[in-house]
N, C-alpha and C. Protein backbone atom coordinates (compact mmCIF):
# COMPACT_ATOMS: atom_id res chain seq x y z
N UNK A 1 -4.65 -24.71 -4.58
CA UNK A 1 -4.85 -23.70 -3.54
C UNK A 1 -3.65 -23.67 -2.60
N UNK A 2 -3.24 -24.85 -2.20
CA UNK A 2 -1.87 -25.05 -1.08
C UNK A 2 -0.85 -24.28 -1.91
N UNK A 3 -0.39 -24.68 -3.42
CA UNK A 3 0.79 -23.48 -4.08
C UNK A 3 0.42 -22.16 -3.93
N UNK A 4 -0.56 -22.12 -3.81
CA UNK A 4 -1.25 -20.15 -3.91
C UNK A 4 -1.01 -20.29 -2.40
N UNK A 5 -1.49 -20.54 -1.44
CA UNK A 5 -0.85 -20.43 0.02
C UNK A 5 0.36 -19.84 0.03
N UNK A 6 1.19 -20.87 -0.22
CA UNK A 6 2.41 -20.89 -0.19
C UNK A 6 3.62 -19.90 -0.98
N UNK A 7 2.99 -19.65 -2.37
CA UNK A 7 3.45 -18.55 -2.65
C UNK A 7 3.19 -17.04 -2.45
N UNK A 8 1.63 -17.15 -1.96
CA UNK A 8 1.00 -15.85 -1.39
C UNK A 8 2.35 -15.47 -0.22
N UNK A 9 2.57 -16.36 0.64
CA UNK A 9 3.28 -16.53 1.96
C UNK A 9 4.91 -15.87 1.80
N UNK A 10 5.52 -16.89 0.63
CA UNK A 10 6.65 -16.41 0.31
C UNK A 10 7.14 -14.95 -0.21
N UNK A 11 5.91 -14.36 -0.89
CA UNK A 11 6.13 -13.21 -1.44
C UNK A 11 5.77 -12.34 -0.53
N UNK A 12 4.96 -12.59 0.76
CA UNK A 12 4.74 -11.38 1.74
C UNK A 12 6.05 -11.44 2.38
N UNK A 13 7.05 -12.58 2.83
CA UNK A 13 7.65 -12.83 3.66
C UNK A 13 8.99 -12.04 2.76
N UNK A 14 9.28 -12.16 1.45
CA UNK A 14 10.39 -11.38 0.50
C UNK A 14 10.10 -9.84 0.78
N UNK A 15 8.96 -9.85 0.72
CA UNK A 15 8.65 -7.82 0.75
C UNK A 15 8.94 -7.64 2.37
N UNK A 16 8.48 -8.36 3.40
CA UNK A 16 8.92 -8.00 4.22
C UNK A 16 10.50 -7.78 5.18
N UNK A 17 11.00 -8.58 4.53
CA UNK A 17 13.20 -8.76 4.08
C UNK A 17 13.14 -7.72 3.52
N UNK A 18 12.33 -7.18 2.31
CA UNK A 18 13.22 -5.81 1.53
C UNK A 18 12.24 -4.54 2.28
N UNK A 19 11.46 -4.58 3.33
CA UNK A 19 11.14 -3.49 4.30
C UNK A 19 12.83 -3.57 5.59
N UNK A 20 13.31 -4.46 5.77
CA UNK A 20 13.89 -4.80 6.74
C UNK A 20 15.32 -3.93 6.03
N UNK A 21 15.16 -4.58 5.08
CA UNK A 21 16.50 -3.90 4.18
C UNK A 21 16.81 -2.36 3.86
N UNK A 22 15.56 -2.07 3.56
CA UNK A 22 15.22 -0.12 3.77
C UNK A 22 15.72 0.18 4.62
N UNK A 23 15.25 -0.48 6.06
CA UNK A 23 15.62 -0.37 7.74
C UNK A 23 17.27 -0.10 7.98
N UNK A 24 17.70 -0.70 7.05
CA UNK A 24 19.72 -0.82 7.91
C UNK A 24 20.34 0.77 7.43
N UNK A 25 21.57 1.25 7.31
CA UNK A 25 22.34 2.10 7.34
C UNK A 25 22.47 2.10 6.01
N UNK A 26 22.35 1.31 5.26
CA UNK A 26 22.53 1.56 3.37
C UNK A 26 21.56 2.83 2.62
N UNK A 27 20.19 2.35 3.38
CA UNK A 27 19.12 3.51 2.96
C UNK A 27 18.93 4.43 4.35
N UNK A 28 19.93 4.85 4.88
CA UNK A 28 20.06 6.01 5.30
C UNK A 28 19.60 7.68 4.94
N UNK A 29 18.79 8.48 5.68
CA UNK A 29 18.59 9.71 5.47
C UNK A 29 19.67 10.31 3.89
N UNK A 30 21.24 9.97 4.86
CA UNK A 30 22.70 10.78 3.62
C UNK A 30 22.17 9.65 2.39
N UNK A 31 21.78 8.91 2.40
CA UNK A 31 22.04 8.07 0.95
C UNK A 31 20.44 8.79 0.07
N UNK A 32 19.51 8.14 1.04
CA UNK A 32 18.27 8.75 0.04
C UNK A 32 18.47 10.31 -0.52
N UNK A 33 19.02 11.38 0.14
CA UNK A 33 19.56 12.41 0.01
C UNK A 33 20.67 13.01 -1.12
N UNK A 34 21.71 11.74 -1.50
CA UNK A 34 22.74 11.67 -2.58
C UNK A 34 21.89 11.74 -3.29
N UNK A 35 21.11 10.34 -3.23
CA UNK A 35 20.24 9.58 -4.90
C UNK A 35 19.35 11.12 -5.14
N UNK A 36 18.45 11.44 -3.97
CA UNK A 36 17.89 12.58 -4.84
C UNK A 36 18.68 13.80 -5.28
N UNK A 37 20.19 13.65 -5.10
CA UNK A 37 20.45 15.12 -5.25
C UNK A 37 21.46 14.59 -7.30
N UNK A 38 21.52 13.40 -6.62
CA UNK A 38 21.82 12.61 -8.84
C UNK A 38 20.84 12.38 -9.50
N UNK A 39 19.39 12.31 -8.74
CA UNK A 39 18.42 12.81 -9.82
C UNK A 39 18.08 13.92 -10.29
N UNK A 40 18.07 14.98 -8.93
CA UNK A 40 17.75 16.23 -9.71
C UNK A 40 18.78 16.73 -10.96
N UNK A 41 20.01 16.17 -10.26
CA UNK A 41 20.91 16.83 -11.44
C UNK A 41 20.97 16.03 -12.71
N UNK A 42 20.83 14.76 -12.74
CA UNK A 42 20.48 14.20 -14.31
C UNK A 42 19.61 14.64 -14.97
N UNK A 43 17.86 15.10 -14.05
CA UNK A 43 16.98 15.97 -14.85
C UNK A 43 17.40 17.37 -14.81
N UNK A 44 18.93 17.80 -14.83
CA UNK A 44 18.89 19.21 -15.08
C UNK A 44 17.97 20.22 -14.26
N UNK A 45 17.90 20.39 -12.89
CA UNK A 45 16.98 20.68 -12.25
C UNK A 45 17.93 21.15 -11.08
N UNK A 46 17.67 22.51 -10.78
CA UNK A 46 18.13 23.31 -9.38
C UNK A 46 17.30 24.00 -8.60
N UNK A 47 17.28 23.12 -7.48
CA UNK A 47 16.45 23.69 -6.44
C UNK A 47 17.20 24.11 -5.09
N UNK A 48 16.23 25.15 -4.26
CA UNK A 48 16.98 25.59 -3.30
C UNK A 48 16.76 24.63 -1.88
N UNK A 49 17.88 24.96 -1.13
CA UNK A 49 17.97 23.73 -0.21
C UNK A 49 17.06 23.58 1.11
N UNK A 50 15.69 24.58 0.95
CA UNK A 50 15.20 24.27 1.51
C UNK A 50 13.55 23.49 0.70
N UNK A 51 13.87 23.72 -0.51
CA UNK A 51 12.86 22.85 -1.30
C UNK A 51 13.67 21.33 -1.39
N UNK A 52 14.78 20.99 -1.52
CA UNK A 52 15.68 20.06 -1.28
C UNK A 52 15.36 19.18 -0.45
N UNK A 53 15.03 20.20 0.78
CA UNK A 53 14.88 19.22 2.49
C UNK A 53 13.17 18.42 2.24
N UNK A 54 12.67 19.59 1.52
CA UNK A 54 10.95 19.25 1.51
C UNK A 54 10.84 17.99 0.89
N UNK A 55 11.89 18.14 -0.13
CA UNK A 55 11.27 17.24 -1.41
C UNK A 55 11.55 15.65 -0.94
N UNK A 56 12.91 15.81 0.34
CA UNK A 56 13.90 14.76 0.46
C UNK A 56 12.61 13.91 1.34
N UNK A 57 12.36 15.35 2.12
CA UNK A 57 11.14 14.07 3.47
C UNK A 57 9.96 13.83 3.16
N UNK A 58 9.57 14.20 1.80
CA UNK A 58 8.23 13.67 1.62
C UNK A 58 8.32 12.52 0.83
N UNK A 59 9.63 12.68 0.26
CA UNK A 59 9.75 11.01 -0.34
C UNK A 59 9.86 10.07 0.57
N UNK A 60 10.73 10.44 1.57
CA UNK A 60 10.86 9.48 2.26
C UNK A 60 9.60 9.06 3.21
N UNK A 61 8.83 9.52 3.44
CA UNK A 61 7.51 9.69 3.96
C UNK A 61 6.62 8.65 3.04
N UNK A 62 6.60 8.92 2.02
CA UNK A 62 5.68 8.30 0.90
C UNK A 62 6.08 6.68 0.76
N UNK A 63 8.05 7.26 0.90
CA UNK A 63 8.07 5.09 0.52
C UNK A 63 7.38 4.72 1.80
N UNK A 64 7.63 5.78 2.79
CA UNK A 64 6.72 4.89 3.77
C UNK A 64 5.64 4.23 3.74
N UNK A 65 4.95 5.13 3.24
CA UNK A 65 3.66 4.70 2.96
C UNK A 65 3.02 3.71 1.79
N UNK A 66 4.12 3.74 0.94
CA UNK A 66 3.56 3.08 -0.01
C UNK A 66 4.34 1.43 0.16
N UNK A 67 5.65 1.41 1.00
CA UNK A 67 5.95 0.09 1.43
C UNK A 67 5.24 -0.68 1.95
N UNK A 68 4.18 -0.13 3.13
CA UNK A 68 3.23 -0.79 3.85
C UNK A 68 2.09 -1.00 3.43
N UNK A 69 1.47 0.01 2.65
CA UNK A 69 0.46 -0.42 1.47
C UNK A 69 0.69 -1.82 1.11
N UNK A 70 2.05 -1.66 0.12
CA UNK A 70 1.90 -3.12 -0.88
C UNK A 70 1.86 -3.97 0.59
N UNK A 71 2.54 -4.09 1.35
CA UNK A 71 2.77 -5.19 2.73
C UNK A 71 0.91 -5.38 2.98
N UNK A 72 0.37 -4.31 3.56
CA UNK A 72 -1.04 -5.33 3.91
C UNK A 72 -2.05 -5.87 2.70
N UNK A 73 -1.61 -5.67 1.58
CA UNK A 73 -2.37 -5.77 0.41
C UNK A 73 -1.93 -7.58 0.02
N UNK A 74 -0.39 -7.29 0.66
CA UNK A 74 -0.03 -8.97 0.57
C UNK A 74 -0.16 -9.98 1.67
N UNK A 75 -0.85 -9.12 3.09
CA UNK A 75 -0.67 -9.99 4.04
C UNK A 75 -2.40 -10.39 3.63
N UNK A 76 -3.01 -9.74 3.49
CA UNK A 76 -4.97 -9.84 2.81
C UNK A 76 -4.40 -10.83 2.27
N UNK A 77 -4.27 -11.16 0.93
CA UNK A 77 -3.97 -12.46 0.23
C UNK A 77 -3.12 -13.61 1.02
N UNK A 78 -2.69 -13.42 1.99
CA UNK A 78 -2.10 -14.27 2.68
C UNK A 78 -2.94 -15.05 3.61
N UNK A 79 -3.86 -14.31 3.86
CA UNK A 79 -5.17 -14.88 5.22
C UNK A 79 -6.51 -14.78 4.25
N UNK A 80 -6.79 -14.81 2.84
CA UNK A 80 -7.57 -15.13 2.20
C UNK A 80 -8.20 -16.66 2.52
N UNK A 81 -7.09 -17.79 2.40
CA UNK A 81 -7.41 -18.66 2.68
C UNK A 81 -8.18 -19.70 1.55
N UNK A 82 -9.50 -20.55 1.42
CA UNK A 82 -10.04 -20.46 0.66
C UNK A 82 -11.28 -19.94 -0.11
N UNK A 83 -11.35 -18.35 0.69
CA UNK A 83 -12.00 -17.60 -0.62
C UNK A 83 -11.28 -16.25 -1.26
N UNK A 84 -10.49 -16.45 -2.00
CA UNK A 84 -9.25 -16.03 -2.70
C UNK A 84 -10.55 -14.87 -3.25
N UNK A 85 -10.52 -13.39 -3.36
CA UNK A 85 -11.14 -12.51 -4.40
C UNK A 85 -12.48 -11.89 -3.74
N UNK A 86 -12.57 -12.32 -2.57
CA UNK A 86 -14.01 -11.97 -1.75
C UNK A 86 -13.50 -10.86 -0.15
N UNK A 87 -13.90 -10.05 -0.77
CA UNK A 87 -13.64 -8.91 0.88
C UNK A 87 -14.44 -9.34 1.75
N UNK A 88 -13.60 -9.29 2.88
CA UNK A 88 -13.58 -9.74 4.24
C UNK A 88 -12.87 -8.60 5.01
N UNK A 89 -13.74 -7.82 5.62
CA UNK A 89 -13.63 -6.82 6.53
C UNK A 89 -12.82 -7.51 7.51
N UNK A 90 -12.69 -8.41 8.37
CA UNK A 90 -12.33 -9.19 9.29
C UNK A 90 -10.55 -9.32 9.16
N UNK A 91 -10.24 -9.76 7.53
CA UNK A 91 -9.50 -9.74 7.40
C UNK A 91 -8.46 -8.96 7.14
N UNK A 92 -9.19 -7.38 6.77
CA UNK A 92 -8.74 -6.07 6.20
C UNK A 92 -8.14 -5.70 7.38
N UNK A 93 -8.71 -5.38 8.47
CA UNK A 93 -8.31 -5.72 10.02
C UNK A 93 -7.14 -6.28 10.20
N UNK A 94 -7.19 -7.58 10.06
CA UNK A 94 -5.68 -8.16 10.73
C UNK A 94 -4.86 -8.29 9.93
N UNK A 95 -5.14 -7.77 8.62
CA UNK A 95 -3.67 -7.35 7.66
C UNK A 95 -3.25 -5.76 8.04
N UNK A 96 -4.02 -4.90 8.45
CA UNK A 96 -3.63 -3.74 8.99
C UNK A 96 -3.11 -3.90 10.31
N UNK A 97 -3.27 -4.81 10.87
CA UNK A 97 -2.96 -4.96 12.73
C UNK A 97 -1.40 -5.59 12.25
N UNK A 98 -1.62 -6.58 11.81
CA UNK A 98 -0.22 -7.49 11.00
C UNK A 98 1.48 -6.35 10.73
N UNK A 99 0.54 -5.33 9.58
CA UNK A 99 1.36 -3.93 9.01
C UNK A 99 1.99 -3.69 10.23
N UNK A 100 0.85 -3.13 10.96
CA UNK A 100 1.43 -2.03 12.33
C UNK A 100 2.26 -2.47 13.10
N UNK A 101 1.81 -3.31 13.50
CA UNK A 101 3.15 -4.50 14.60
C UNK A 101 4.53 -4.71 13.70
N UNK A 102 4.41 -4.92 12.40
CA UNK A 102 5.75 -5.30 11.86
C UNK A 102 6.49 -3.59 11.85
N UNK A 103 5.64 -2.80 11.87
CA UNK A 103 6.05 -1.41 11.62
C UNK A 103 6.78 -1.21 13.17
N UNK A 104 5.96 -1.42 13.93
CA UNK A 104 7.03 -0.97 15.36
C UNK A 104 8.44 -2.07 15.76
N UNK A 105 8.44 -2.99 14.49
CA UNK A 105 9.92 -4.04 14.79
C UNK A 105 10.80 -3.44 13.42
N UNK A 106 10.23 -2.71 13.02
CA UNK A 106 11.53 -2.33 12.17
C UNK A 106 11.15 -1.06 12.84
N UNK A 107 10.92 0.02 13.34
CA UNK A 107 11.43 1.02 14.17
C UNK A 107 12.39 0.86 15.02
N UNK A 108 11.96 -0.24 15.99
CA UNK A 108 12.69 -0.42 16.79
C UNK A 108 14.48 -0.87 15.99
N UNK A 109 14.29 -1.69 15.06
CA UNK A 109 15.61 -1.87 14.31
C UNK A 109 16.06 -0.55 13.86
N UNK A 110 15.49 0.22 13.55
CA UNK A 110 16.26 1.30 13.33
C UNK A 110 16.84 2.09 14.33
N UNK A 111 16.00 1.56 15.53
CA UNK A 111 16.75 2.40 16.52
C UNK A 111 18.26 1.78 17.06
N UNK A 112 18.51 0.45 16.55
CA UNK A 112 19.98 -0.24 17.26
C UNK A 112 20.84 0.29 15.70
N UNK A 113 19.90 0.75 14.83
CA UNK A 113 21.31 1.55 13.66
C UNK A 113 21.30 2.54 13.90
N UNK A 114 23.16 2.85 13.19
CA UNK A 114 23.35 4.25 13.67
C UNK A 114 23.30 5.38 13.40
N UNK A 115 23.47 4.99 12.23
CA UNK A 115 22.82 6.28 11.18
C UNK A 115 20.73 6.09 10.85
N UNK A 116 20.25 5.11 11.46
CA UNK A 116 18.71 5.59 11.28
C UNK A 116 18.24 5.97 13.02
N UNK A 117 16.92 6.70 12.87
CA UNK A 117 16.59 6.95 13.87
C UNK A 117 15.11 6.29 14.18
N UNK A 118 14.70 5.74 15.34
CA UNK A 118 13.14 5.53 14.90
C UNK A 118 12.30 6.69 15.30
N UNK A 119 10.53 6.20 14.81
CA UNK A 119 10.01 7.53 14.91
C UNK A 119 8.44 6.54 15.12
N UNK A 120 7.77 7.33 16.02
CA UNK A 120 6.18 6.57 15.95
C UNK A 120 5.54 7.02 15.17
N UNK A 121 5.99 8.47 14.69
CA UNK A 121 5.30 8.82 13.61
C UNK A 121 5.55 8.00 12.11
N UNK A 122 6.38 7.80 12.09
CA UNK A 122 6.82 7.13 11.33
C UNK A 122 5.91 5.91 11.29
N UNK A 123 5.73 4.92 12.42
CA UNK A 123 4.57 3.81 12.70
C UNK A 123 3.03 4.24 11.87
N UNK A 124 2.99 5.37 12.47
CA UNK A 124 1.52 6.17 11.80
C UNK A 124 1.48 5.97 10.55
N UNK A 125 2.54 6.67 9.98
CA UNK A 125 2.45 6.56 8.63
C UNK A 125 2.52 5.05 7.83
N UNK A 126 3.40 4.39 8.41
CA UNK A 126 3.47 2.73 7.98
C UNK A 126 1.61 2.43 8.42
N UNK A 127 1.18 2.32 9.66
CA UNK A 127 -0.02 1.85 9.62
C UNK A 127 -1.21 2.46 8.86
N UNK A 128 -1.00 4.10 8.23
CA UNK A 128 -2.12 4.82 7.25
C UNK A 128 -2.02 4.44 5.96
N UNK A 129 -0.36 3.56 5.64
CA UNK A 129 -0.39 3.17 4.24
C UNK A 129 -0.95 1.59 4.46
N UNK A 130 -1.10 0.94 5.30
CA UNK A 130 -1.53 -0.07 5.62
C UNK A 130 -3.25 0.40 4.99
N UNK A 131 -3.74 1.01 5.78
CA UNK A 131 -4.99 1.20 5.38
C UNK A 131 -5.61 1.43 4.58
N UNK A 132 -4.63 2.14 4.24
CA UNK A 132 -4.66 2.70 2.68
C UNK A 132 -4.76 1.61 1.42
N UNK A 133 -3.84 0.65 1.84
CA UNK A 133 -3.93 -0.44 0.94
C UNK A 133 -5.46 -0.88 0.74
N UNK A 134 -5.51 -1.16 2.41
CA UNK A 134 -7.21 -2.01 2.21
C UNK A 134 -7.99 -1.09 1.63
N UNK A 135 -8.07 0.43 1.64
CA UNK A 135 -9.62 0.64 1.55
C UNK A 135 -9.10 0.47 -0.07
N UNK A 136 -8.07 0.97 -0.90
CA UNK A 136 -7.63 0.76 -2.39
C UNK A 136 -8.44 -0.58 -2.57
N UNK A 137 -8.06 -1.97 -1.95
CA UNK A 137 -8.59 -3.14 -2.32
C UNK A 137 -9.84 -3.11 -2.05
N UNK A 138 -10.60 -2.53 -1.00
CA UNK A 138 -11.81 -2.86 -1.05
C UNK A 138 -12.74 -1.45 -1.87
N UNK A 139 -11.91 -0.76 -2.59
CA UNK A 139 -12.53 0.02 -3.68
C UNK A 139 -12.45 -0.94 -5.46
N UNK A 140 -11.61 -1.33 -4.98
CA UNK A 140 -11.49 -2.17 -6.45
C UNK A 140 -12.62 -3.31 -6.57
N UNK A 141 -12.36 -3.92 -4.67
CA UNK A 141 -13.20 -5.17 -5.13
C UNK A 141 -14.86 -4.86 -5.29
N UNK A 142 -15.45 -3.43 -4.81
CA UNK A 142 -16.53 -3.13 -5.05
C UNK A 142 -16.72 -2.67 -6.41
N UNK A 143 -16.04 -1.90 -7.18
CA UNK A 143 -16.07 -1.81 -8.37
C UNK A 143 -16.11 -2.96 -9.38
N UNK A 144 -15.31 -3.73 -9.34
CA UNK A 144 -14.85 -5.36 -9.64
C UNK A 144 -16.46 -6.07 -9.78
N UNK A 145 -17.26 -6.00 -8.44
CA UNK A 145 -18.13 -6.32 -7.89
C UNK A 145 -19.12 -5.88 -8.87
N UNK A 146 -19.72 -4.65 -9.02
CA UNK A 146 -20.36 -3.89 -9.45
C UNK A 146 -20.63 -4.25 -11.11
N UNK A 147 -19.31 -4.14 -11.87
CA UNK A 147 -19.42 -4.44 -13.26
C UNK A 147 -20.03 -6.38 -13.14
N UNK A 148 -19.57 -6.85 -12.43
CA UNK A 148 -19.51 -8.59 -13.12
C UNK A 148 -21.32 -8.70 -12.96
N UNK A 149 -21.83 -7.80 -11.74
CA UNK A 149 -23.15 -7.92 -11.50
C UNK A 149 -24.24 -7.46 -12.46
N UNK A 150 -23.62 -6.39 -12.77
CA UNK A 150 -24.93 -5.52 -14.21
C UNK A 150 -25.24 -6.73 -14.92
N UNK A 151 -26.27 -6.78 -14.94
CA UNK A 151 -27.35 -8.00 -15.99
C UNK A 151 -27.56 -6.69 -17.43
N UNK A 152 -27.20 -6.95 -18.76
CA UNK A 152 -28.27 -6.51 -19.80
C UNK A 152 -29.97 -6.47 -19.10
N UNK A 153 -30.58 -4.82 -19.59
CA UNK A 153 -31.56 -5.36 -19.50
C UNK A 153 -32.26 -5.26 -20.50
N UNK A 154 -33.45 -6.37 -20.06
CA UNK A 154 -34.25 -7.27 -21.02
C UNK A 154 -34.81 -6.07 -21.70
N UNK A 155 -35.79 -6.56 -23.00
CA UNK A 155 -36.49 -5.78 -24.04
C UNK A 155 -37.58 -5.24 -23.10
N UNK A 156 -37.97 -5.70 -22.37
CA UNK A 156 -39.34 -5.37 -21.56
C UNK A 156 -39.09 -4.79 -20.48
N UNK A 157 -38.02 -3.60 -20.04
CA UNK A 157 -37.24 -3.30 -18.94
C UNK A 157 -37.43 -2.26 -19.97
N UNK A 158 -36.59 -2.41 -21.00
CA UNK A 158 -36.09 -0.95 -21.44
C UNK A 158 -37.65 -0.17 -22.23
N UNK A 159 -38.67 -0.88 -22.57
CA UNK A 159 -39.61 -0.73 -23.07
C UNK A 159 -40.32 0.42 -21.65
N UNK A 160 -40.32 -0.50 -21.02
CA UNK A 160 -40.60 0.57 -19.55
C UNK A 160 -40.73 1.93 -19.62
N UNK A 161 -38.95 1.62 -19.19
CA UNK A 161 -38.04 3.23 -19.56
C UNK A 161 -38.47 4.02 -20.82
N UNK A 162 -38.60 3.75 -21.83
CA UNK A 162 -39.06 4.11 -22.38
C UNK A 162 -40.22 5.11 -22.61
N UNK A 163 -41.17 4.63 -21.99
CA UNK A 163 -43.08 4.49 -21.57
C UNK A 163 -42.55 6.07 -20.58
N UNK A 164 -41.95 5.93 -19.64
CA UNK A 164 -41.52 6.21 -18.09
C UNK A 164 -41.42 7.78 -18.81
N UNK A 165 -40.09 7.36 -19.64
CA UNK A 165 -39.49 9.18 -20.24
C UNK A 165 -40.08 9.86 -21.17
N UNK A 166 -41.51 9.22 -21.69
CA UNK A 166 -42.08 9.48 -22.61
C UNK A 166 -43.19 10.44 -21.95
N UNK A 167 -43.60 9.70 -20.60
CA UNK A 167 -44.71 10.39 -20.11
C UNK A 167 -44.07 11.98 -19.32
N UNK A 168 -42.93 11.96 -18.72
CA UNK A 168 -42.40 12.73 -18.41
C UNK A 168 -42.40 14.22 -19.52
């Protein structure tokens, strides 16, 4: 359990370095902007530049969202503790509180770069993919839940049913 700690720990703490890393002047507005304008053209694809602008900020919108996703999905496994696989509302909570706070320290880092700008909306969106994560996990773990629970039922169950749809 202490290695699962510990690597739970290390791997939230790596994703959160490569959120930090998004943050600097490398993944800049002009850069995400190049890369999409060498994808469209490797897929042979011309669009006009105001579908260009759309396409540019909803990506960038989305890694938002989907950076902070994986982030509270790894900070949950991080404050699991020892019941590793069991939802805990409590904890869904302070992996989303966790998200949001780290979300307004890399805003704020973006605001001492010079080519990024910060944005609270931007926070919003980091803390809705936060949430997003949990309710994803706590849709899985009810589903998850759901199958391991179904019992076969017995000969004298379905005999019932049977009786039940017969009289019907």
């Amino acid at each position: 359990m202490r290695l699962r700690t510990i690597l739970a720990w290390a791997t939230t703490l790596v994703w959160a370095a490569f959120i930090f890393e998004l943050s600097t002047a490398t993944f800049s507005s002009s850069f995400t902007a190049w890369l999409l304008g060498q994808l469209l053209r490797l897929m042979h694809l011309e669009v006009t530049p105001a579908v260009f602008a759309t396409l540019h900020h909803l990506i960038r919108k989305l890694a938002h969202l989907t950076e902070y996703m994986i982030f509270s999905l790894l900070l949950y496994h991080c404050f699991e503790g020892t019941r590793p696989h069991e939802w805990r509302t409590r904890l869904a909570f302070w992996a989303i509180l966790a998200a949001a706070l780290y979300s307004l320290t890399d805003e704020y880092h973006q605001s001492l770069v010079r080519e990024r700008t910060a944005s609270l909306i931007d926070c919003g969106i980091d803390t809705a993919g936060a949430a997003l994560g949990m309710l994803v996990l706590y849709g899985h773990e009810r589903v998850f839940h759901a199958k391991n629970n179904r019992t076969p039922a017995s000969s004298e169950s379905m005999a019932e049913m049977k009786k039940g749809a017969a009289g019907l």
